[in-house]
Protein backbone atom coordinates (compact mmCIF):
# COMPACT_ATOMS: atom_id res chain seq x y z
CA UNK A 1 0.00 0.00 0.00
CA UNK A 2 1.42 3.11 -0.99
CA UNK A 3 1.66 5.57 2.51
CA UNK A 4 -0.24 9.03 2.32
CA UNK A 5 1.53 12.05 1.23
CA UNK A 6 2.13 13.39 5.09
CA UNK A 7 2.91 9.52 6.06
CA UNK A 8 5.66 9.32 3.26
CA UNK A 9 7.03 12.30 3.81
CA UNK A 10 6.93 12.35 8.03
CA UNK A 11 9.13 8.42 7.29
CA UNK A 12 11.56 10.73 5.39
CA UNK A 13 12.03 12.69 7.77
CA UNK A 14 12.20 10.17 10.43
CA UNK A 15 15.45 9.00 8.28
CA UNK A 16 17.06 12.80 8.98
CA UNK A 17 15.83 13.12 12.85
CA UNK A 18 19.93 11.76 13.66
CA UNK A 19 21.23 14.61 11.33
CA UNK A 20 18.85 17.33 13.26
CA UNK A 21 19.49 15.43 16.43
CA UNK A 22 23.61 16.10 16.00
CA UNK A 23 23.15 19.30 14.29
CA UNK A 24 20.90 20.90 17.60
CA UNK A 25 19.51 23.89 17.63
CA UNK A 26 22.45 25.56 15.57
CA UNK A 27 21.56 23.68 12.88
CA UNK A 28 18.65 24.51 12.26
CA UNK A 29 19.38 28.29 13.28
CA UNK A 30 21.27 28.24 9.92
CA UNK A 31 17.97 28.64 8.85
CA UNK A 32 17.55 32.06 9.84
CA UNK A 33 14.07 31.01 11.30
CA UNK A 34 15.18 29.31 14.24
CA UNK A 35 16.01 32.88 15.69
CA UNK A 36 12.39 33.96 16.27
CA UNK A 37 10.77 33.57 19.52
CA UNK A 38 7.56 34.98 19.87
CA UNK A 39 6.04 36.93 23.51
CA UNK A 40 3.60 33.70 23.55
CA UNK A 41 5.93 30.87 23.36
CA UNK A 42 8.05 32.61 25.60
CA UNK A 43 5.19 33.04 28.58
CA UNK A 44 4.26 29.48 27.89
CA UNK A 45 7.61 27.80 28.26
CA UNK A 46 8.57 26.17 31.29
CA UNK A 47 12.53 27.01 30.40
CA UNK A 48 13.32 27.86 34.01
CA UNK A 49 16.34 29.91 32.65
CA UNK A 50 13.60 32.30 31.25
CA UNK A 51 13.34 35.36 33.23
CA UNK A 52 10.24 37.30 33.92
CA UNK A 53 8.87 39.65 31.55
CA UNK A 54 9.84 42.95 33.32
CA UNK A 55 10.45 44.02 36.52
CA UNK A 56 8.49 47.29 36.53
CA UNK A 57 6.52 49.58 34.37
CA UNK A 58 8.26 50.63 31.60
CA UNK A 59 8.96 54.08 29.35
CA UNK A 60 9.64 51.77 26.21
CA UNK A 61 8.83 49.00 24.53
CA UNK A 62 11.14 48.60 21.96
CA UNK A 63 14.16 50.21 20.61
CA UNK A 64 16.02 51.13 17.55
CA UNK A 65 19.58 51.03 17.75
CA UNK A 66 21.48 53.30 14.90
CA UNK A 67 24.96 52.22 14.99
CA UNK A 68 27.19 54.10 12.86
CA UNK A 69 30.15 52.02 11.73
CA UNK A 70 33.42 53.12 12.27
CA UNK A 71 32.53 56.17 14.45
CA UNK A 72 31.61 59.96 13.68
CA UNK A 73 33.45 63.01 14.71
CA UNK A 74 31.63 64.45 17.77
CA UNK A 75 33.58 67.31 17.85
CA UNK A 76 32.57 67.78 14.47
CA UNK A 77 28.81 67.20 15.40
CA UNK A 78 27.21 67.69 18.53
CA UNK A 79 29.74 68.68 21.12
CA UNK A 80 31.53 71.72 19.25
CA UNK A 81 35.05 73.31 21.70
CA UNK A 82 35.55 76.71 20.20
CA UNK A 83 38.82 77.25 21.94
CA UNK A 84 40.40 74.74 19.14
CA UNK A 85 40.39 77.95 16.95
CA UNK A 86 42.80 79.21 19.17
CA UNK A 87 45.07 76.08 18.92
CA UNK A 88 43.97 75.15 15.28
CA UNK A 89 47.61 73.78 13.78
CA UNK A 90 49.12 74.25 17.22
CA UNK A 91 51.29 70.99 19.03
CA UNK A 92 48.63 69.18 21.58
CA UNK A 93 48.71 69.61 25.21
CA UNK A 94 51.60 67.43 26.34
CA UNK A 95 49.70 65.44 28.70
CA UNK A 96 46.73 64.19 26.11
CA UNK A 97 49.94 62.37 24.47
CA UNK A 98 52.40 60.96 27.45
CA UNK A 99 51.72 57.66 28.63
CA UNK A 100 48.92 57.43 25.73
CA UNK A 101 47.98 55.06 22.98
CA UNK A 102 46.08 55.92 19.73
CA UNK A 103 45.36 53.59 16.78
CA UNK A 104 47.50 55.61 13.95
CA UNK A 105 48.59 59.39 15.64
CA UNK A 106 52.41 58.90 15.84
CA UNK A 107 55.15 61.70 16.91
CA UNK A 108 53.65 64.35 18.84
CA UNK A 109 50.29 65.30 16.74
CA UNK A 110 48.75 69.05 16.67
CA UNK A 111 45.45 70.09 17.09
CA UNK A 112 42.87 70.57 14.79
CA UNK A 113 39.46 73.03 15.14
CA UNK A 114 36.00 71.98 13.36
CA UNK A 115 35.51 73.53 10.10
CA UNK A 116 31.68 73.52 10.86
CA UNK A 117 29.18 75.84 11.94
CA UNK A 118 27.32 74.95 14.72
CA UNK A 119 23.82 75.97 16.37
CA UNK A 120 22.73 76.64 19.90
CA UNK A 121 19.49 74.96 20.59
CA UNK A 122 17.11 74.00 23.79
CA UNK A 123 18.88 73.16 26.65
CA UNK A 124 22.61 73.62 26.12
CA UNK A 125 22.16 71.53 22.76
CA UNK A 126 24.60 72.56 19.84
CA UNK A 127 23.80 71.00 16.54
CA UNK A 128 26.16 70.87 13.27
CA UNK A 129 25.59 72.28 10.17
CA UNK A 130 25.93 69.18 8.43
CA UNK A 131 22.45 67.72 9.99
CA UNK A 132 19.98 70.75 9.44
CA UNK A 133 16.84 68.04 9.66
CA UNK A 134 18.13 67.06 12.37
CA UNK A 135 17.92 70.09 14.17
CA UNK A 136 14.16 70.32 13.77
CA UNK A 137 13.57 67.19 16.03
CA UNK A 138 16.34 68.19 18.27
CA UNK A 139 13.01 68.89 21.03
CA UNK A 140 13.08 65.04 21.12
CA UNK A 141 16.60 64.45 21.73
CA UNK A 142 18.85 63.95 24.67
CA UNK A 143 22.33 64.60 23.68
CA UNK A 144 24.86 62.80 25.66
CA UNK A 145 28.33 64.10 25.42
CA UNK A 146 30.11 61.77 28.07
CA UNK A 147 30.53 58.40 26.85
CA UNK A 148 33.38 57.07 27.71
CA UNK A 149 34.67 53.34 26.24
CA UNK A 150 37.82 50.97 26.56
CA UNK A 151 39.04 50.08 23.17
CA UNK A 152 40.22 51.94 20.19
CA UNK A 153 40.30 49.23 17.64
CA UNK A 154 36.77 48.97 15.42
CA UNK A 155 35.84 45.42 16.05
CA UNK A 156 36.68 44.79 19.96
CA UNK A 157 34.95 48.40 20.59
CA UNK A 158 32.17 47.02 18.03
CA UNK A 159 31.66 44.00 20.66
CA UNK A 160 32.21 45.95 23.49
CA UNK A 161 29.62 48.57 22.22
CA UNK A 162 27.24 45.88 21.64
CA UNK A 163 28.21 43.50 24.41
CA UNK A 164 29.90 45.13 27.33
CA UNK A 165 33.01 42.60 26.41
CA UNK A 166 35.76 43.52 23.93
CA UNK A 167 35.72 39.52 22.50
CA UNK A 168 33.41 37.23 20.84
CA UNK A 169 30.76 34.90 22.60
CA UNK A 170 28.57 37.46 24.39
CA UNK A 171 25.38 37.99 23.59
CA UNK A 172 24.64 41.19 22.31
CA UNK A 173 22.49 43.92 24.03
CA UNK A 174 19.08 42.96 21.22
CA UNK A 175 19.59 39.41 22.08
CA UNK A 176 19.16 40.25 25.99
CA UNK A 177 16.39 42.44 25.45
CA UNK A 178 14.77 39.32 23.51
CA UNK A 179 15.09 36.87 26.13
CA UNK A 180 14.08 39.39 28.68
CA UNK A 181 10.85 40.35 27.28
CA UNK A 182 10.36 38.31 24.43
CA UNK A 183 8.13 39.82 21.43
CA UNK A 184 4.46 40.95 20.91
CA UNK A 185 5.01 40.42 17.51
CA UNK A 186 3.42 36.62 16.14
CA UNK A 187 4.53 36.35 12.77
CA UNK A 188 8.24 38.40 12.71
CA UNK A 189 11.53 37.79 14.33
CA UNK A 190 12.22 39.36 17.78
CA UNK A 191 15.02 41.10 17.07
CA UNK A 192 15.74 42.46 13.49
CA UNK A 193 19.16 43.69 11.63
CA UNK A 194 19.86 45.82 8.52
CA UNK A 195 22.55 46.80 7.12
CA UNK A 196 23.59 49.26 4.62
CA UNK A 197 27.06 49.35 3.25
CA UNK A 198 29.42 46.93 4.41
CA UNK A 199 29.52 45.09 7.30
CA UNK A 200 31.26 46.11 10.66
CA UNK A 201 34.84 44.57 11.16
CA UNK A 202 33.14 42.72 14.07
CA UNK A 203 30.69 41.40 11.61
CA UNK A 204 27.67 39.37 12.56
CA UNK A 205 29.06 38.63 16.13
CA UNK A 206 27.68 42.18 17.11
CA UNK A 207 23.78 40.72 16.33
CA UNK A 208 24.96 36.83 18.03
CA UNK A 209 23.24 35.15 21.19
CA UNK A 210 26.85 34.58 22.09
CA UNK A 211 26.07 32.01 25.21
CA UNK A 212 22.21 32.43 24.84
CA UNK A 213 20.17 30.41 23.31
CA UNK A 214 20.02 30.80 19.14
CA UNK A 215 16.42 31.94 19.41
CA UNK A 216 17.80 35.30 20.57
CA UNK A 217 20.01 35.86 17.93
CA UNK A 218 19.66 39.06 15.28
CA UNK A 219 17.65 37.91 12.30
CA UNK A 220 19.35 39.55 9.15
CA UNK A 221 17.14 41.21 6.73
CA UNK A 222 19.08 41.93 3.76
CA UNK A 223 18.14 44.55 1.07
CA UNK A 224 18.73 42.41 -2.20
CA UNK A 225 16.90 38.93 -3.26
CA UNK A 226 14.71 37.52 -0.19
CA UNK A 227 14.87 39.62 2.82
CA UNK A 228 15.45 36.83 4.90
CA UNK A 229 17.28 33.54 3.53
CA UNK A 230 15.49 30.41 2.89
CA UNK A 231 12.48 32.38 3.51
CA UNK A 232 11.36 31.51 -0.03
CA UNK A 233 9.92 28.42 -0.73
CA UNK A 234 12.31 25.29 -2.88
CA UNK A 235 11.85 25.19 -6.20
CA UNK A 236 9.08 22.41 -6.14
CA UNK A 237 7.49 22.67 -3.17
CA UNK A 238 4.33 24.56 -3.06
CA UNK A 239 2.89 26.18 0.31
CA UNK A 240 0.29 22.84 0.79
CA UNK A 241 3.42 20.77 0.61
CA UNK A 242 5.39 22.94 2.63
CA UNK A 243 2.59 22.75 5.47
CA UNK A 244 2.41 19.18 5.82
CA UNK A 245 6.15 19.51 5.75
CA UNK A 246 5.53 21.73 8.86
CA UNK A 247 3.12 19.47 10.26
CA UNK A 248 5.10 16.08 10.25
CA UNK A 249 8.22 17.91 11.74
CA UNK A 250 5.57 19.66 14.37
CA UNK A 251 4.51 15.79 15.14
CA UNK A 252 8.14 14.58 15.81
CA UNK A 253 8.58 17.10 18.03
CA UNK A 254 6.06 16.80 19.59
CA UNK A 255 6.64 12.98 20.32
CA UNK A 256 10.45 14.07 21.56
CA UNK A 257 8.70 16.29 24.05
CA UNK A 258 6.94 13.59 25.23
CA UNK A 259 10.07 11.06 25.26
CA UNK A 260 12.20 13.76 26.89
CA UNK A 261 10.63 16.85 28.30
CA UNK A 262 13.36 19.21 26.88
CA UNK A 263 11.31 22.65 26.91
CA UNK A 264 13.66 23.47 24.02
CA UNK A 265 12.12 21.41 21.76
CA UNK A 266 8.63 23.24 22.74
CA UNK A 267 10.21 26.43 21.72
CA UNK A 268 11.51 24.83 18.47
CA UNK A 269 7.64 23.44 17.61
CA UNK A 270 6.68 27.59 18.12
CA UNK A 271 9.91 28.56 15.78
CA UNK A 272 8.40 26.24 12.81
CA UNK A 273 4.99 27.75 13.05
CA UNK A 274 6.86 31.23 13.15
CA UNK A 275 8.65 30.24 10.03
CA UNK A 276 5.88 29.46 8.12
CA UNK A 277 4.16 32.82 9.10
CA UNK A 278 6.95 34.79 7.63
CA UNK A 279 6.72 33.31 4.73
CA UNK A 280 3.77 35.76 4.45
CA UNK A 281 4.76 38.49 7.24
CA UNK A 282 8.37 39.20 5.75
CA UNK A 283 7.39 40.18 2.00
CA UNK A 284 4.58 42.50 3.14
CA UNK A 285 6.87 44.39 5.23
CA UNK A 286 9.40 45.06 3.16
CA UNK A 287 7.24 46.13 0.22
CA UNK A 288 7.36 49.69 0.76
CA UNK A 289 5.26 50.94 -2.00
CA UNK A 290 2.03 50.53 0.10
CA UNK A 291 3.15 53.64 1.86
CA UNK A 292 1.99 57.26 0.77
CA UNK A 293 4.56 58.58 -1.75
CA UNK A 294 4.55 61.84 0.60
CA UNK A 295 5.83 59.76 3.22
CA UNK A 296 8.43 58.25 1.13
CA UNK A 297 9.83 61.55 0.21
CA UNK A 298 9.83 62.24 3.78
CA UNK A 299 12.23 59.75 4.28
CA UNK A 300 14.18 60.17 1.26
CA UNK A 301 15.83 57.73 -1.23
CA UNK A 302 18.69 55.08 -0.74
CA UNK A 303 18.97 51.73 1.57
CA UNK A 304 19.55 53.45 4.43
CA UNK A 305 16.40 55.85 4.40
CA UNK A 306 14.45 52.48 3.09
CA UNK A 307 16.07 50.71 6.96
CA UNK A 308 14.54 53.76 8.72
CA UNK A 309 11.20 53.45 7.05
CA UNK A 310 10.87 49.53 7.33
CA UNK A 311 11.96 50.40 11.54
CA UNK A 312 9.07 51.75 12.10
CA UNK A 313 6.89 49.34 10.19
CA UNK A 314 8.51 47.09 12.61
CA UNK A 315 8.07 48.56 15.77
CA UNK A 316 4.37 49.32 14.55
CA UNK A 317 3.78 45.31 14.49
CA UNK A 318 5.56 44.47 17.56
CA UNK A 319 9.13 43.60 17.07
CA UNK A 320 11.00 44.21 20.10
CA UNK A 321 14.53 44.88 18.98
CA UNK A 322 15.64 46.50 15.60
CA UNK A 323 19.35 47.39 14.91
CA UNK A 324 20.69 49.80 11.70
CA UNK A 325 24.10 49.50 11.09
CA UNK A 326 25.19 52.31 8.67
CA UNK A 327 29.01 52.35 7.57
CA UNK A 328 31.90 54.09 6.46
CA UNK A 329 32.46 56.73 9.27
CA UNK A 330 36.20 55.67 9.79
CA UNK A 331 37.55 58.94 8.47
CA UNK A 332 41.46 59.17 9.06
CA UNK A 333 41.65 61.59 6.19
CA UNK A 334 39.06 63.55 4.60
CA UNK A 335 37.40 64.74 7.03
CA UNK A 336 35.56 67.41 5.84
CA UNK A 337 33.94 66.00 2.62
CA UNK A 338 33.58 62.75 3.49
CA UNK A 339 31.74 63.17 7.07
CA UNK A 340 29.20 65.84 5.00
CA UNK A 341 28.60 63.01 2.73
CA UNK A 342 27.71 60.88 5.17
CA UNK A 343 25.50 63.25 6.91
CA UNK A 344 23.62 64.10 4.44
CA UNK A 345 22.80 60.13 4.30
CA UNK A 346 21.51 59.83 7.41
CA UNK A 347 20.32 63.35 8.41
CA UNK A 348 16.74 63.03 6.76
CA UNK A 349 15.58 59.30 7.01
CA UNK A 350 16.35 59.62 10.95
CA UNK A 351 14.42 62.70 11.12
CA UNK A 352 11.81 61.22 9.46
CA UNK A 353 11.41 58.14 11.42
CA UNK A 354 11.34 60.42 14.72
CA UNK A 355 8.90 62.82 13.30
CA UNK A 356 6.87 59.73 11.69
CA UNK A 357 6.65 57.89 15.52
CA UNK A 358 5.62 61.08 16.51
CA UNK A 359 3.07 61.65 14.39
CA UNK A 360 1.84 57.49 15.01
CA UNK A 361 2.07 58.25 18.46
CA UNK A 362 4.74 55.60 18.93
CA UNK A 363 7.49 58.09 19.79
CA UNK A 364 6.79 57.71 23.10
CA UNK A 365 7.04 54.08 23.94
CA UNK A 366 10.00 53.78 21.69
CA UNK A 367 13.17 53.81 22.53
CA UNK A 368 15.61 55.70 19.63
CA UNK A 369 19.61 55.12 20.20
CA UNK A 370 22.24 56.66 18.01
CA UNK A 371 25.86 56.34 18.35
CA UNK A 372 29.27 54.05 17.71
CA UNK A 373 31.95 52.21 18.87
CA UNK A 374 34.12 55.43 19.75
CA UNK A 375 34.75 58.84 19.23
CA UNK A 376 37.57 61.12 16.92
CA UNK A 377 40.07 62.98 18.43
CA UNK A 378 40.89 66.64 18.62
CA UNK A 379 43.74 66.11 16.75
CA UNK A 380 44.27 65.59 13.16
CA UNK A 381 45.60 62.61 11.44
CA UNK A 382 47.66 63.50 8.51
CA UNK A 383 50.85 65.37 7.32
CA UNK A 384 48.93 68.60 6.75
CA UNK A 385 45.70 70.17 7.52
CA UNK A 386 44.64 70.03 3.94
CA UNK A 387 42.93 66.83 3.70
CA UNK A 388 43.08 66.07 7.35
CA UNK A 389 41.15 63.27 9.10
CA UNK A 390 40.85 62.41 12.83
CA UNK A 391 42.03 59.42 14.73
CA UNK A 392 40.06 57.23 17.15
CA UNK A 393 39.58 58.50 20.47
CA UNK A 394 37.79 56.69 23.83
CA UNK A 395 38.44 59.19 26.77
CA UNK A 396 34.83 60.87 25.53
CA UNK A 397 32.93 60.59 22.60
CA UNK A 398 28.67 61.29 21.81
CA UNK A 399 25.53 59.37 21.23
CA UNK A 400 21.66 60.54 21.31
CA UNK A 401 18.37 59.29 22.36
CA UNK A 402 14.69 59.86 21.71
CA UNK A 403 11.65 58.64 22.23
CA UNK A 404 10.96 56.06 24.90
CA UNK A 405 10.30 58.73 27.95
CA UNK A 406 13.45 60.41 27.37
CA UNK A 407 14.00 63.92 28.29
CA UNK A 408 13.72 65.92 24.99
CA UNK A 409 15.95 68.95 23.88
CA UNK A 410 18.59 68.05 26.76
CA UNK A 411 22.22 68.00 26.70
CA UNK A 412 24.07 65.72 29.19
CA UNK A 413 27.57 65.72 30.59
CA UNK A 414 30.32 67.50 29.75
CA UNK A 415 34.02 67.34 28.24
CA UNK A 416 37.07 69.59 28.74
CA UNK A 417 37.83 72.51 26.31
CA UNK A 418 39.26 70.45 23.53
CA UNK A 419 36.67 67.78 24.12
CA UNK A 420 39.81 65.21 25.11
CA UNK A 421 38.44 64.20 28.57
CA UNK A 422 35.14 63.55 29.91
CA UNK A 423 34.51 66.85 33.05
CA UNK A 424 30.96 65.95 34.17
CA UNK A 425 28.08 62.98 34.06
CA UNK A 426 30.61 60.37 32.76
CA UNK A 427 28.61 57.72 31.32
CA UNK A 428 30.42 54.25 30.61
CA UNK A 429 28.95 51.59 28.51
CA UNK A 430 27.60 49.43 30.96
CA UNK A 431 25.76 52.89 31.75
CA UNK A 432 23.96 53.07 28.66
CA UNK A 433 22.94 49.40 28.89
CA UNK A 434 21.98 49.04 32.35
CA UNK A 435 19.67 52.72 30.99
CA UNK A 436 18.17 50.99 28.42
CA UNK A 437 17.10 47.83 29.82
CA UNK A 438 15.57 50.47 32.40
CA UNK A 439 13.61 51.67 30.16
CA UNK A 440 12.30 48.77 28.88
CA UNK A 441 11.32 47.74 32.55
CA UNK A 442 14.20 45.31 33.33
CA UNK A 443 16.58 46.12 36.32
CA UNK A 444 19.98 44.95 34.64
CA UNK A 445 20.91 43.09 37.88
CA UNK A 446 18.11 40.55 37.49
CA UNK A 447 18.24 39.57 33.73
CA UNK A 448 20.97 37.06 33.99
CA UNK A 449 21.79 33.58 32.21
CA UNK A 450 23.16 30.79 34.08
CA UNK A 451 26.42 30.08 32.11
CA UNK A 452 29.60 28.15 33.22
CA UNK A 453 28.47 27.62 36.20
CA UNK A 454 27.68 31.35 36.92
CA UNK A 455 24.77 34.27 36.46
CA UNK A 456 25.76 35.97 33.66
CA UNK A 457 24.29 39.72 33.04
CA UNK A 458 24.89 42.11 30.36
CA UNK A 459 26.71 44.24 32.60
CA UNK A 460 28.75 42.36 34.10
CA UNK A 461 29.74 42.22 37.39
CA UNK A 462 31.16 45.89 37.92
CA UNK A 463 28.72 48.94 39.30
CA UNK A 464 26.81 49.66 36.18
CA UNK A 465 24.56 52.99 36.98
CA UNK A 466 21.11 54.04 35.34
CA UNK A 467 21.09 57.48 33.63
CA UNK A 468 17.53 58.58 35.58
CA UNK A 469 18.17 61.86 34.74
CA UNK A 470 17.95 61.33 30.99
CA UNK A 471 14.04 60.73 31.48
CA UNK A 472 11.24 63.15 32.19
């Protein structure tokens, strides 16, 4: 007797259950789909290495994270030291070079004043000239002038940025804000990654689950062919086929539950069903030509304005966690075109996203981070002015936020004359994290992951201190 078609094809995949077996989890992550993890399977797992979701009311409930590879100039930006004029050319101070380390500056570098015109605005805010749209949302954004990291090199700073360790096999900061709170999305990954340009030198370890499990790690959505791989169906295999398909490997599951009572494998049954929903979820999202043309303009053209747009279509439907990643702000020489040129990519799509949450009322429950790995240094990099670029600099450097009951039109902390050392509000990166996941409702001391025999947290074991003042 010939078997029926869901019979036949549940024996075949009886024969692979020892390749899925030894491949675990990661295997099947290679997918792409096995990264999803909705709010509901989450709250119905008995995973005892789940936290709870939240730990008080929240300001947010999501974020965007705008990383900008290779790290702009704030001194060229937002936190503008007029007394540079005086010193513009001059040899630096002699103690911002003894005992010090810098990526490139060799000999004994000079200083170098910002050939941009800057604007006072709100509350001690200063503005470029390069990011005029910028300037008319600056009533929702809190500057914050006193970062301070460890690294100069891109890709440990990258990880440290994204991590709070300068090495690979942390989980990132998306990927802890996932298995803290999980989605409220159904049918789209938890946490979502774009990038335009190329990739960071840290690559995709800045989006990984590190010691987490894969659910929680960044799902990719890439601007050319299907946004997310293998999200198309194979050649041959219609979406009937493709549901039994579904359906047989939701059975063997199910019967492994029973055999074993891993709660992992209950997660994987809700992955599957995930998988097949964004088979339907993923193309509708990215097809941007349902929205207005106005709106489109508003945003502007290219695939980072097209990122900014699809964020907030995100957000809109739930997703927890979405990460931009725009590059090429490494500039050693050049300064002065090549940061303009960048600007002027950027400037309008992230003014339009704020102004378009605004206008959705979503503004105000999410959570809007801009920034990079490091800062630039006062000094140039180069044999002559002409041409000049800056180096990479740690000791104090710039991000925003918005949205997400932050304190609008706010500057925060402050660096010395030359904007070498950070004078007042110093805020270190386990700062900013242990902020966000407060605003998201999560006390950073009780979202932890029992790894190597130990309760692992984002930040670490060190005194990591909330920013309160940065919210109204």
């Amino acid at each position: 007797m010939t078997p029926a078609p869901l019979q036949r094809e549940t024996e075949t995949l009886v024969a692979r259950r020892a390749f899925l077996r030894g491949a675990g989890t990661m295997g099947i992550g290679t997918l792409a789909f096995n990264q999803l993890l909705s709010r509901e399977s989450q709250a119905n797992s008995s995973d005892p290495n789940l936290p709870a979701l939240g730990h008080f009311a929240p300001t947010a409930k999501s974020v965007i994270f705008l990383h900008m590879v290779g790290a702009p100039s704030q001194i060229d930006l937002f936190d503008p030291k007029p007394k540079l004029q005086d010193f513009h050319g001059e040899p630096a101070p002699a103690e911002f070079i003894e005992g010090k380390r810098f990526a490139f500056l060799r000999g004994h570098p000079k200083m170098m004043a910002s050939p941009f015109e800057f604007e006072a605005l709100n509350e001690g805010q200063e503005i470029s000239e390069l990011l005029p749209h910028l300037k008319g949302v600056a009533g929702e954004i809190a500057i914050v002038r006193s970062m301070q990291t460890e690294d100069f090199n891109h890709a440990p700073a990258q990880m440290f940025f994204h991590s709070g360790l300068n090495r690979i096999g942390r989980p990132s900061l998306g990927s802890w804000v996932t298995y803290g709170l999980g989605s409220e999305c159904n049918d789209l990954p938890a946490y979502v990654v774009m990038v335009s340009g190329g990739v960071a030198g840290a690559g995709a370890s800045l989006w990984s689950n590190g010691f987490l499990p894969s659910v929680y790690q960044g799902v990719e959505f890439r601007s050319d062919g299907d946004p997310v791989l293998f999200l198309s169906d194979p050649e041959g295999v219609d979406r009937r086929r493709r549901r039994r398909i579904i359906d047989g490997i939701k059975q063997l599951n199910a019967l492994e539950l029973e055999h074993t009572g891993d709660p992992e494998i209950r997660t994987r049954i809700a992955q599957y069903e995930l998988a097949f929903k964004m088979q339907m979820s993923v193309p509708e999202l990215t097809d941007l030509s349902t929205e207005p043309a106005e709106l489109r303009e508003l945003y502007g053209d290219g695939s980072f304005a097209n990122h900014c747009l699809q964020a907030r279509r995100l957000v809109e439907r739930g997703v927890r966690f979405v990460e931009l990643y725009n590059s090429s702000w490494d500039h050693h020489g050049g300064i002065e075109n090549n940061l303009k040129k960048k600007c002027q990519e950027i400037d309008q799509p992230i003014s339009a996203l704020i102004s378009d949450l605004k206008m959705r009322g979503l503004l105000d429950e999410t959570l809007i981070v801009w920034g990079a790995e490091f800062g630039r240094t006062p000094m140039f990099q180069g044999a002559k002015l002409a041409g000049a670029g800056r180096d990479h600099h740690k000791e104090a450097y710039t991000i925003w936020m918005a949205g997400g009951g932050v304190r609008g039109g706010i500057s925060y902390g402050e660096t010395d004359a030359f904007g070498y050392n950070v004078t007042k509000d110093p805020v270190l990166i386990r700062d900013l994290h242990a902020t966000i996941l407060h605003a998201l409702g999560m006390d950073h001391e009780q979202v932890s992951f029992r790894f190597q025999g130990l309760d692992q947290r984002l930040t670490g074991t060190e005194e990591a201190t909330v920013q309160r003042r940065l919210f109204g």
